[in-house]
Protein backbone atom coordinates (compact mmCIF):
# COMPACT_ATOMS: atom_id res chain seq x y z
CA UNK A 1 13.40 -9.85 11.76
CA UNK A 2 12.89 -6.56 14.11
CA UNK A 3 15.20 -4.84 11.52
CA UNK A 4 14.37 -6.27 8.45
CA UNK A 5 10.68 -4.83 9.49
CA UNK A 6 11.80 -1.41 10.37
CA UNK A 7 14.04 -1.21 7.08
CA UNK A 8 11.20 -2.99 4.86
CA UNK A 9 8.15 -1.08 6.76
CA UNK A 10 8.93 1.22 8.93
CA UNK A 11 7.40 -0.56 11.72
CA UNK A 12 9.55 -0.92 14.87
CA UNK A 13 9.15 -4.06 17.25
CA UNK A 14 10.68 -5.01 20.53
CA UNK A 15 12.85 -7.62 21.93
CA UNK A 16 10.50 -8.04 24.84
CA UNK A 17 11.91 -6.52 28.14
CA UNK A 18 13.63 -7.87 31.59
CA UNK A 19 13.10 -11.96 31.63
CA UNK A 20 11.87 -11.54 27.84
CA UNK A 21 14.38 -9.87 26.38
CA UNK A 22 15.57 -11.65 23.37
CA UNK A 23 13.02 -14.05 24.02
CA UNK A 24 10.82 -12.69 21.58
CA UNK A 25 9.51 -10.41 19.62
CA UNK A 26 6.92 -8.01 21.33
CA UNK A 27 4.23 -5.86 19.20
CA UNK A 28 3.59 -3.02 21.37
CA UNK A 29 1.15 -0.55 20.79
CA UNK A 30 0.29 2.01 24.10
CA UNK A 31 -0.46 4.81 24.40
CA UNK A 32 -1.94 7.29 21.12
CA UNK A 33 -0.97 4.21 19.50
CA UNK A 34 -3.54 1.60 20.97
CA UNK A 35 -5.94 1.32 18.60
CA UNK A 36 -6.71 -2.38 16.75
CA UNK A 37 -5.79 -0.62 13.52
CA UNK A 38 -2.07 -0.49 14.54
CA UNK A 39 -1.99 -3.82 15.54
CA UNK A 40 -3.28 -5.21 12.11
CA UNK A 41 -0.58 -2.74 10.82
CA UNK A 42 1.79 -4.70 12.57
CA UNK A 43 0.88 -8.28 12.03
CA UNK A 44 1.06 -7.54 8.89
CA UNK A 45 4.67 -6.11 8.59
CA UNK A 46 5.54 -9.13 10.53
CA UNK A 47 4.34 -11.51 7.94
CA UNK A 48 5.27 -9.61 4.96
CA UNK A 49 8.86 -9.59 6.53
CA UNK A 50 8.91 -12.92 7.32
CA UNK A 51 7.33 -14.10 3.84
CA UNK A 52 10.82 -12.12 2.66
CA UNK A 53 12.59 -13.94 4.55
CA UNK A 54 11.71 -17.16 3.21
CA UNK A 55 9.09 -18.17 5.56
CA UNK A 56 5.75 -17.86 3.03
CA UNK A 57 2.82 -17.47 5.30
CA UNK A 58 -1.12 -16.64 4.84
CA UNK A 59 -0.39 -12.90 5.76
CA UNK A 60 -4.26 -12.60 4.79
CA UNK A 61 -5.50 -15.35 7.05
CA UNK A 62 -3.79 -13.32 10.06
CA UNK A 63 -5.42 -10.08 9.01
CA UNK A 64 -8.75 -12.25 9.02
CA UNK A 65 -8.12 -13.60 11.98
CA UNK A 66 -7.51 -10.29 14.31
CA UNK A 67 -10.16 -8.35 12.66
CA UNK A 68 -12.51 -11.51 13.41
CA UNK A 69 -11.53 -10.87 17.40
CA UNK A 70 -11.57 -7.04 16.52
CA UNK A 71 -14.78 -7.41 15.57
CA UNK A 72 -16.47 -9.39 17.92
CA UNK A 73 -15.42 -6.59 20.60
CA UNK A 74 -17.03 -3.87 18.43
């Protein structure tokens, strides 16, 4: 999935780090990069990757979701 989403997106993930690693997959976003636009930028390349993948999800729920939480800290 991490490099399906880099090839498909450009959007690099993690596979988590010490007792996580290859545990999961870890959105990070530090740094310049930590602001909650990035992170809808990523949920989204993870769903659209995994909706190629086979696995059709509500990509658009997701976005509604994290803005909903985005929002409510605004």
């Amino acid at each position: 999935i991490r490099e399906a989403a880099r090839a498909r997106y450009g959007v690099v993930f993690s596979s988590g780090r010490s007792e996580t690693l290859g545990k999961l997959t870890r959105i990070g976003h530090m740094g310049p990069t930590a602001q909650p636009i990035y992170a809808l930028t990523a949920l989204t390349a993870f769903g659209g990757t995994l909706n190629a993948a086979g696995q059709k999800l509500a990509v658009g729920k997701g976005i509604e979701a994290a803005m909903a939480v985005i929002d409510a800290d605004a």
